[in-house]
Protein backbone atom coordinates (compact mmCIF):
# COMPACT_ATOMS: atom_id res chain seq x y z
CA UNK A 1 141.43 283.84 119.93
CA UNK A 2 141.92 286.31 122.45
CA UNK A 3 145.16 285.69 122.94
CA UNK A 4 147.65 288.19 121.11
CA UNK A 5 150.94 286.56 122.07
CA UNK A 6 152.29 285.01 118.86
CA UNK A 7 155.20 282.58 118.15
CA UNK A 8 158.08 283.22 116.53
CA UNK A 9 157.07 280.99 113.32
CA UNK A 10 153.66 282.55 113.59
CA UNK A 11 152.80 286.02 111.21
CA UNK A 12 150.08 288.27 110.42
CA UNK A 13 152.24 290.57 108.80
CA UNK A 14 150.80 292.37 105.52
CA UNK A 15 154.62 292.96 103.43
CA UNK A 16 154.48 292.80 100.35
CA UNK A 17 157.47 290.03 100.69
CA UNK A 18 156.22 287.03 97.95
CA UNK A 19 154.01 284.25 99.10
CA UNK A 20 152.36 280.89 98.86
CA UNK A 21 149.76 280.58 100.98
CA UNK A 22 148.02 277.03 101.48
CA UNK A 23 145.06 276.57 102.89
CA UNK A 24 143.32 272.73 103.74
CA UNK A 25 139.32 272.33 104.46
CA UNK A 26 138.43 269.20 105.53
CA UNK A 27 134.86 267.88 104.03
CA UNK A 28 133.06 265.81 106.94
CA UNK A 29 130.29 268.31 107.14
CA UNK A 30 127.85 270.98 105.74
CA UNK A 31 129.58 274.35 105.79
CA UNK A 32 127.95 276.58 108.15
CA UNK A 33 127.40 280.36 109.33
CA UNK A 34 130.40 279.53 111.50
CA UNK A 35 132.64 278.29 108.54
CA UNK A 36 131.42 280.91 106.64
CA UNK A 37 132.67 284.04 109.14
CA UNK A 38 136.00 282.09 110.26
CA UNK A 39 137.24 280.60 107.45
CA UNK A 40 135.46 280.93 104.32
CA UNK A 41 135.01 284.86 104.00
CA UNK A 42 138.33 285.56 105.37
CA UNK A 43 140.44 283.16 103.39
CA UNK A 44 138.64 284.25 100.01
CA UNK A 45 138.99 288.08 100.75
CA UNK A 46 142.59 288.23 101.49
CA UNK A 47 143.31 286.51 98.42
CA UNK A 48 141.30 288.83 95.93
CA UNK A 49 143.19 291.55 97.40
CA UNK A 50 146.46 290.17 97.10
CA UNK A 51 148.60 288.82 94.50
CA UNK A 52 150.52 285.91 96.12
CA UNK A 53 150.03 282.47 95.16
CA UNK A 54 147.29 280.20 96.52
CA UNK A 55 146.60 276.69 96.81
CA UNK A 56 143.39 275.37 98.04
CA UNK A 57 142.27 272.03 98.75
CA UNK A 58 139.73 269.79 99.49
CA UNK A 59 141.30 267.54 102.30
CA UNK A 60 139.71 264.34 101.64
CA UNK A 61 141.96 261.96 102.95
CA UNK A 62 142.25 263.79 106.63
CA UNK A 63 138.47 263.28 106.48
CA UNK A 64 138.37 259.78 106.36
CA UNK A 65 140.61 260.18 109.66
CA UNK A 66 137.17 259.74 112.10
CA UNK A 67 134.65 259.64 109.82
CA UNK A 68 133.48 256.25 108.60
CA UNK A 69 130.39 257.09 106.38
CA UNK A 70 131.32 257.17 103.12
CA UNK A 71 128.06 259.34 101.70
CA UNK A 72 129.07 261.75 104.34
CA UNK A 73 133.12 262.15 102.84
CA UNK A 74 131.52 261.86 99.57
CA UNK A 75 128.43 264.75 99.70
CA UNK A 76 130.49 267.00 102.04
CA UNK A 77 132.84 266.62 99.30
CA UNK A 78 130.98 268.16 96.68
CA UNK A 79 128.77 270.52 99.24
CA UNK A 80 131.80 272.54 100.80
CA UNK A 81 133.58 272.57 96.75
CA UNK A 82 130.36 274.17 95.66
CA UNK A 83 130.21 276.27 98.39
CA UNK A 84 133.67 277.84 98.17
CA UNK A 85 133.15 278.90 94.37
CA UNK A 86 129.76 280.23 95.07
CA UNK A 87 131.09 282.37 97.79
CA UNK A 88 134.15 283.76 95.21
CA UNK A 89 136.45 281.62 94.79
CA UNK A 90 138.05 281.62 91.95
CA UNK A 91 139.58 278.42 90.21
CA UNK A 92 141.32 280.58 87.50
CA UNK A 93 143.26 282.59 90.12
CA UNK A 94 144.13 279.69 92.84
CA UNK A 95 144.76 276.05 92.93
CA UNK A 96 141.80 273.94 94.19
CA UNK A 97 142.40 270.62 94.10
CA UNK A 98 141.00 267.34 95.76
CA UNK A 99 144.06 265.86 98.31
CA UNK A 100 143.08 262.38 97.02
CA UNK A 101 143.78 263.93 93.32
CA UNK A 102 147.68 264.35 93.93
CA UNK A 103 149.34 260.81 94.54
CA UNK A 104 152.40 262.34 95.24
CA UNK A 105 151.12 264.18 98.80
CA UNK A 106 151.00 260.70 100.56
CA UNK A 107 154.13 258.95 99.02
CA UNK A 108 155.92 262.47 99.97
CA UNK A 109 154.23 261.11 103.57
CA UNK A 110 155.73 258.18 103.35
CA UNK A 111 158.88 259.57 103.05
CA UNK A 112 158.50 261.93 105.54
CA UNK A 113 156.87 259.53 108.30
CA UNK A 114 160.53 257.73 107.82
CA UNK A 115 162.46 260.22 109.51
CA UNK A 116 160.38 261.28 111.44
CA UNK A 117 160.87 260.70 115.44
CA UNK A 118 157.87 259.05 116.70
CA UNK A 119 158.35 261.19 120.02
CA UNK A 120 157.17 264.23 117.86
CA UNK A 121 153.91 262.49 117.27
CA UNK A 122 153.78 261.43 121.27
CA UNK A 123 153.33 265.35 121.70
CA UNK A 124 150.29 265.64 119.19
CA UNK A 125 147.26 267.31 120.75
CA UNK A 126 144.68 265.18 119.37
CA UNK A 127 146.49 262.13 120.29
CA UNK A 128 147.27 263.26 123.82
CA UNK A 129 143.96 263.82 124.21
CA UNK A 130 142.65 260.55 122.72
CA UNK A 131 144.85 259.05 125.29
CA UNK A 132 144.08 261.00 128.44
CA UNK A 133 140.28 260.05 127.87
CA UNK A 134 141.77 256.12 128.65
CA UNK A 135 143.35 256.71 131.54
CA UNK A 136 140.90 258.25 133.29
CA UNK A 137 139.01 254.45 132.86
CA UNK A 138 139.99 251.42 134.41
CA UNK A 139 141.47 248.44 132.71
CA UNK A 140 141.73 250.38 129.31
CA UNK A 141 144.64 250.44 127.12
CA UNK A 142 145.64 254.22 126.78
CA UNK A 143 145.76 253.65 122.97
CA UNK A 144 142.44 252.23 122.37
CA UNK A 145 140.56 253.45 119.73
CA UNK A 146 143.52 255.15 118.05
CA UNK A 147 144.07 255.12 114.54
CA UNK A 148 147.50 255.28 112.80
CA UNK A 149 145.67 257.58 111.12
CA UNK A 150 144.78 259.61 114.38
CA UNK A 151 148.69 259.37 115.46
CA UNK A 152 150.20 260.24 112.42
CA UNK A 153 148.30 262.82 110.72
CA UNK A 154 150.47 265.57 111.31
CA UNK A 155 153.09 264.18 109.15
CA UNK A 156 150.20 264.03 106.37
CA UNK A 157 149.81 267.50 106.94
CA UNK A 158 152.74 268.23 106.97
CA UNK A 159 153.54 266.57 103.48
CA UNK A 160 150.49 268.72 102.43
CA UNK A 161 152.46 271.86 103.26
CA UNK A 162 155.92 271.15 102.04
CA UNK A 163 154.89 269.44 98.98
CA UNK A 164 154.02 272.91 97.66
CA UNK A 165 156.83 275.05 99.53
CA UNK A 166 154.07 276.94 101.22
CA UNK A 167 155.17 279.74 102.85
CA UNK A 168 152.31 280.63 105.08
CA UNK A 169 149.16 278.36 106.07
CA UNK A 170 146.18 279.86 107.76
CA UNK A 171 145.39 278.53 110.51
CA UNK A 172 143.50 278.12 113.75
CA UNK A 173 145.22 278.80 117.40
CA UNK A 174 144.47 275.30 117.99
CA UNK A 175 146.24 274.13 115.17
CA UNK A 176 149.15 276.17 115.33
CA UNK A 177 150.90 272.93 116.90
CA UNK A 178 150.68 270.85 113.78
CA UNK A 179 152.60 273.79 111.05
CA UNK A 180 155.07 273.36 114.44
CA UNK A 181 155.67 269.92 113.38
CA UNK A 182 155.80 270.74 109.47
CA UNK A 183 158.82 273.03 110.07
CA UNK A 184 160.55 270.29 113.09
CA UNK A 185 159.96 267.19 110.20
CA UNK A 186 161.12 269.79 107.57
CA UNK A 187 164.23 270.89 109.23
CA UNK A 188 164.68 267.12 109.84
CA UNK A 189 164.84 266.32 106.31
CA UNK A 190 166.90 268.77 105.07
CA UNK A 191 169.18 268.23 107.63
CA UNK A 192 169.79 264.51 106.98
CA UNK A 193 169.29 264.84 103.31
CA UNK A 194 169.13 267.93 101.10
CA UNK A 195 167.33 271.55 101.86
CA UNK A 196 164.22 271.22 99.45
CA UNK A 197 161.64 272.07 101.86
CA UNK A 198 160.46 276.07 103.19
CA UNK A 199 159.81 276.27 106.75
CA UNK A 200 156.46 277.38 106.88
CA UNK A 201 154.74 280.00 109.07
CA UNK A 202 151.11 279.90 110.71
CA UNK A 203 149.40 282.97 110.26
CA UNK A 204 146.77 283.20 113.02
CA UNK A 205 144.16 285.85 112.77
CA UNK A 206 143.08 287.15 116.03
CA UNK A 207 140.30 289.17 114.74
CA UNK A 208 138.06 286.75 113.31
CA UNK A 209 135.41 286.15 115.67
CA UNK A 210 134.21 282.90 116.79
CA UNK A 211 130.55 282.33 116.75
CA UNK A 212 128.22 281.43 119.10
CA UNK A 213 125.97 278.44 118.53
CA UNK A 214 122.02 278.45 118.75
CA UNK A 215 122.70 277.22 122.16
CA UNK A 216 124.95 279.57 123.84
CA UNK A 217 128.17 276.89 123.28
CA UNK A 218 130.60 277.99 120.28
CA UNK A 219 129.02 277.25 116.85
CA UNK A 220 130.29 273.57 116.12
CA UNK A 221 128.74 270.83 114.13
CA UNK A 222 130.13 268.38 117.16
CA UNK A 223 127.39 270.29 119.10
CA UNK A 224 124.31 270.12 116.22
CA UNK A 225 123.98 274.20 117.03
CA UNK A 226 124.98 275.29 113.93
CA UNK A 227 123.12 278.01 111.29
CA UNK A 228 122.90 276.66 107.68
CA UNK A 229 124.91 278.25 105.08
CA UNK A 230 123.06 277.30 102.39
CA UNK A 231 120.77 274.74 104.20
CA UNK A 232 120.28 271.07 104.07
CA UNK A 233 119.03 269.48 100.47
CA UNK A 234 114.82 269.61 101.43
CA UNK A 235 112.64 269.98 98.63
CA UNK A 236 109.75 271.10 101.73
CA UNK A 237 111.95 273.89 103.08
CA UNK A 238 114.08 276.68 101.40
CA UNK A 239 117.23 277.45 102.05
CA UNK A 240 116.26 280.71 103.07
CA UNK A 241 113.76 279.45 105.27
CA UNK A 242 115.45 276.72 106.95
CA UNK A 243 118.36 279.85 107.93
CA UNK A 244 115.23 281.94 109.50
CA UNK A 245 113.86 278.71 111.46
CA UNK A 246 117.10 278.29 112.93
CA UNK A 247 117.81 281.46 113.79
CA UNK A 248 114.71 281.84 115.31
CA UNK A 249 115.75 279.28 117.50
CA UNK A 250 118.78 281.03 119.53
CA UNK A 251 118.50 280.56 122.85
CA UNK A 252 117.83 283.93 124.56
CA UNK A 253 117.06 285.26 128.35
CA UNK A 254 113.56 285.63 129.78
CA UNK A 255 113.60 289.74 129.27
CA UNK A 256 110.51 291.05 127.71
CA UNK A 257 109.89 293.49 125.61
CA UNK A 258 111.09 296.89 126.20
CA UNK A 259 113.16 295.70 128.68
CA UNK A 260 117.15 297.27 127.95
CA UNK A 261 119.28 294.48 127.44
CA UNK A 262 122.80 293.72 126.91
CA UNK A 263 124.23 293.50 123.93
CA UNK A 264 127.60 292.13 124.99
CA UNK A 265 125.66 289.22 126.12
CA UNK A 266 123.39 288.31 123.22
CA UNK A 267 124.76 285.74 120.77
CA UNK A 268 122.41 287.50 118.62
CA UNK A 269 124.41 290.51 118.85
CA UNK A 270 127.65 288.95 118.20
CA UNK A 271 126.21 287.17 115.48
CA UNK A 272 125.18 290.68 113.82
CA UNK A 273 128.40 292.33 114.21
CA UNK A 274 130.25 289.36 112.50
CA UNK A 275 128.11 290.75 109.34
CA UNK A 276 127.40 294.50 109.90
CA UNK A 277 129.18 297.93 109.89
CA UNK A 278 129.99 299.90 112.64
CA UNK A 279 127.53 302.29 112.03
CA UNK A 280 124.86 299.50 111.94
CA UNK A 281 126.78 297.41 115.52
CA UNK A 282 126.35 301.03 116.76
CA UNK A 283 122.65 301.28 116.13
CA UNK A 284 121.54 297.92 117.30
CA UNK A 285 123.46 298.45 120.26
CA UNK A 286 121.33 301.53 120.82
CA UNK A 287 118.33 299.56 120.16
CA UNK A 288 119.14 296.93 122.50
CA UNK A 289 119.62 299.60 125.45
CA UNK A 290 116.09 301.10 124.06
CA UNK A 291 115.07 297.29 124.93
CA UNK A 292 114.14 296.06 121.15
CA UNK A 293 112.06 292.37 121.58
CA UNK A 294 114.48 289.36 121.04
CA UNK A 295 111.58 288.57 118.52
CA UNK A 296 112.72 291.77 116.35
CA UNK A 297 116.60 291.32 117.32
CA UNK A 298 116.66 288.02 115.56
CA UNK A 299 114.64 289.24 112.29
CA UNK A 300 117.06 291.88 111.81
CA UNK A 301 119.84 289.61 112.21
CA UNK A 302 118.17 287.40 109.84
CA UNK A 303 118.06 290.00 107.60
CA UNK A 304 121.74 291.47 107.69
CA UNK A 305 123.22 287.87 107.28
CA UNK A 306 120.79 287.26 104.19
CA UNK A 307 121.39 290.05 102.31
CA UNK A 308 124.89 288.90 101.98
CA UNK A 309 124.41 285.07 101.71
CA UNK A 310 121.93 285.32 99.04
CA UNK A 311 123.91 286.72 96.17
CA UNK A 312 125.74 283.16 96.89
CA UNK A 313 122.60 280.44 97.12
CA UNK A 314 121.58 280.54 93.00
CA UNK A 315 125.39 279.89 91.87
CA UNK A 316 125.55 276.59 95.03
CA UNK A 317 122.32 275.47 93.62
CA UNK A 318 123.37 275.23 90.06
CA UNK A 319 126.92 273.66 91.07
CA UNK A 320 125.44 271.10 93.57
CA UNK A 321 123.02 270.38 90.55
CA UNK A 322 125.74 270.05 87.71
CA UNK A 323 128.85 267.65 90.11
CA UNK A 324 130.18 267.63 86.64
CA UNK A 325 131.06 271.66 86.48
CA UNK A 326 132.68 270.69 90.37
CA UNK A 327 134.70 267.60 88.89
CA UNK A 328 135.58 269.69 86.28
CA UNK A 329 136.78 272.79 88.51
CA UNK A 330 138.84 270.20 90.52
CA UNK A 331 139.95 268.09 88.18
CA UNK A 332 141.67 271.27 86.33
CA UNK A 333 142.95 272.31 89.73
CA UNK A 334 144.46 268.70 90.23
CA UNK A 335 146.49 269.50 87.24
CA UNK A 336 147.87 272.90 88.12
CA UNK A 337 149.64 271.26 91.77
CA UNK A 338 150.69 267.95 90.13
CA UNK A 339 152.55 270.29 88.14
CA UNK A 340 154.47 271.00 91.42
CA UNK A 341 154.02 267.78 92.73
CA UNK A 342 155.93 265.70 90.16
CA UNK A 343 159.17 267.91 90.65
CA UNK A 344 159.05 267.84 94.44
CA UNK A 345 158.36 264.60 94.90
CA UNK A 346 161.25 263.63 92.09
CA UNK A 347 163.72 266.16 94.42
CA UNK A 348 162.38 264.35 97.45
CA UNK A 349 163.67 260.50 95.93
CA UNK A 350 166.61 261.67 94.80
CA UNK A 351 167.71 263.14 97.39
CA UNK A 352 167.02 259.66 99.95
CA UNK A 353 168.62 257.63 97.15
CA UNK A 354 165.60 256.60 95.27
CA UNK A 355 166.17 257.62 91.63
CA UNK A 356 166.86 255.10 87.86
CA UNK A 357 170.17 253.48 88.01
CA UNK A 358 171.07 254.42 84.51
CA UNK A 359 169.46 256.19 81.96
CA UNK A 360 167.46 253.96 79.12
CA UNK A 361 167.52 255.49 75.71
């Protein structure tokens, strides 16, 4: 995210102009320390100090896009919906809903993948990609091992978005392409039929850092070099414990003791200053030049990114304990967008022609 040069349909701006602000997390994995710092934090703090409207979802059926297991849709499911409450979010202030729990988001996909120019989907990044992995073999169809589901996703996304009229989506650089789309199939729709969609904007924040896995790559659970959020159900091992082990385990140079290092090229250090102040990034980077033992560098960062994960662990204990309090929370949020839903998706038929001939009494 070093890159500063923005779009013209991408914002950061902070006006105080209204607006609804979706944001999708997809559940084929246990959040982690990554998650946490580039999503999670972020997306919950500019809410609570903000009053524009949120929707939040659970993005179930862009899961099963890849992922095959159903135990892993199914417990990442209820892990990453626990851990979003236990980290602040708040049900009674957003929308957080389950995709699968609004019908209406894939007939609205339905309806959009029918005027929608298949050339748009040609251009898709993952599919481009999928594809330039088969012709670098021989005697393999470029489209092998692609999905419908792989292909047309975007236009599932995109029905995510306009559904709701969302103004502004968070999202990553890398998927600034696909809100792209959402405003091209928007724009096609209301051209050919009726203007009942917003053109939404990305909003791309450049200063959220990107962590560094335990091995030196960027934190990804692609990778398996990931730090635990909240840790991996094992009745043998804490939570808190299983965070220390792995963070013990960040791969460091051969300096010893004493030695002065560099902070700016320590994943431990980066790590820190995703979770300290600058008075405390200052220090350690003092203490790193006064050659502090990768030993104690790790403890301490251990102990910064504990004492604000803890507050957290008791309230995703008791929710991944109790899926009924989650069904509940999500179940209630269902409610709240399907009563958006409904009315868009009624605009949406009407306006290609599918509506009652005649009213019944």
């Amino acid at each position: 995210m070093s890159n500063n040069s923005t779009p013209d349909n991408q914002t950061s701006d902070t006006s105080t102009e209204a607006k609804r602000i979706l944001t999708g997390i997809k559940p084929t994995g246990i959040p982690h320390l990554g998650n946490y710092v580039g999503a999670i934090r972020p997306a919950i703090e500019s809410i609570q100090n903000s009053d524009h409207e949120a929707f939040f979802f659970l993005a179930d059926y862009h899961g099963i896009i890849g992922c095959y297991d159903p135990a892993i849709i199914h417990e990442s499911t209820r892990a990453i919906a626990a851990t979003w409450i236990a980290c602040g979010l708040d049900p009674e202030r957003v929308t957080f809903y389950r995709q699968s729990d609004v019908p209406e988001i894939p007939e609205l996909a339905w309806i959009l993948n029918c005027s929608c120019a298949k050339g748009l989907m040609n251009r898709a990044h993952a599919y481009k990609a999928a594809v330039d992995i088969n012709t670098e073999k021989a005697d393999v169809d470029p489209d092998q091992g692609v999905t419908m589901g792989l292909f047309g996703y975007p236009v599932l996304m995109a029905a995510d978005i306009l559904m709701f009229n969302a103004t502004h989506v968070p999202v990553g650089r890398d998927q600034v392409q696909h809100i792209e789309m959402a405003r091209d199939i928007a724009g096609t729709f209301n051209h050919r039929y009726k203007s009942l969609f917003t053109l939404p904007s990305a909003v791309v924040d450049n200063d959220i850092p990107l962590l560094t896995g335990l091995d030196g790559r960027k934190m990804s659970k692609s990778y398996s070099n990931t730090i635990p959020l909240f840790g991996e159900p094992n009745p043998q091992v804490s939570p808190e414990k299983q965070m220390h082990k792995a963070i013990m385990k960040i791969v460091t140079n051969s300096q010893l003791p004493d030695e002065p290092k560099d902070p700016d090229d320590s994943a431990i250090f980066e790590i820190y200053k995703a979770f300290a102040t600058p008075e405390e990034i200052a220090d350690m980077r003092a203490r790193y030049a006064a050659g502090i033992g990768w030993g104690d560098a790790k403890q301490a960062l251990f102990d910064k990114i504990n004492d604000e994960i803890a507050p957290f662990r008791a309230r995703y204990e008791e929710l991944m304990a109790n899926p009924k309090e989650l069904e509940e929370i999500l179940q209630m949020g269902a409610n709240k967008a399907r009563r958006h839903s409904r009315k868009q998706l009624d605009k949406a038929r009407r306006a290609i022609g599918i509506r009652p001939l005649a009213k019944l009494k």
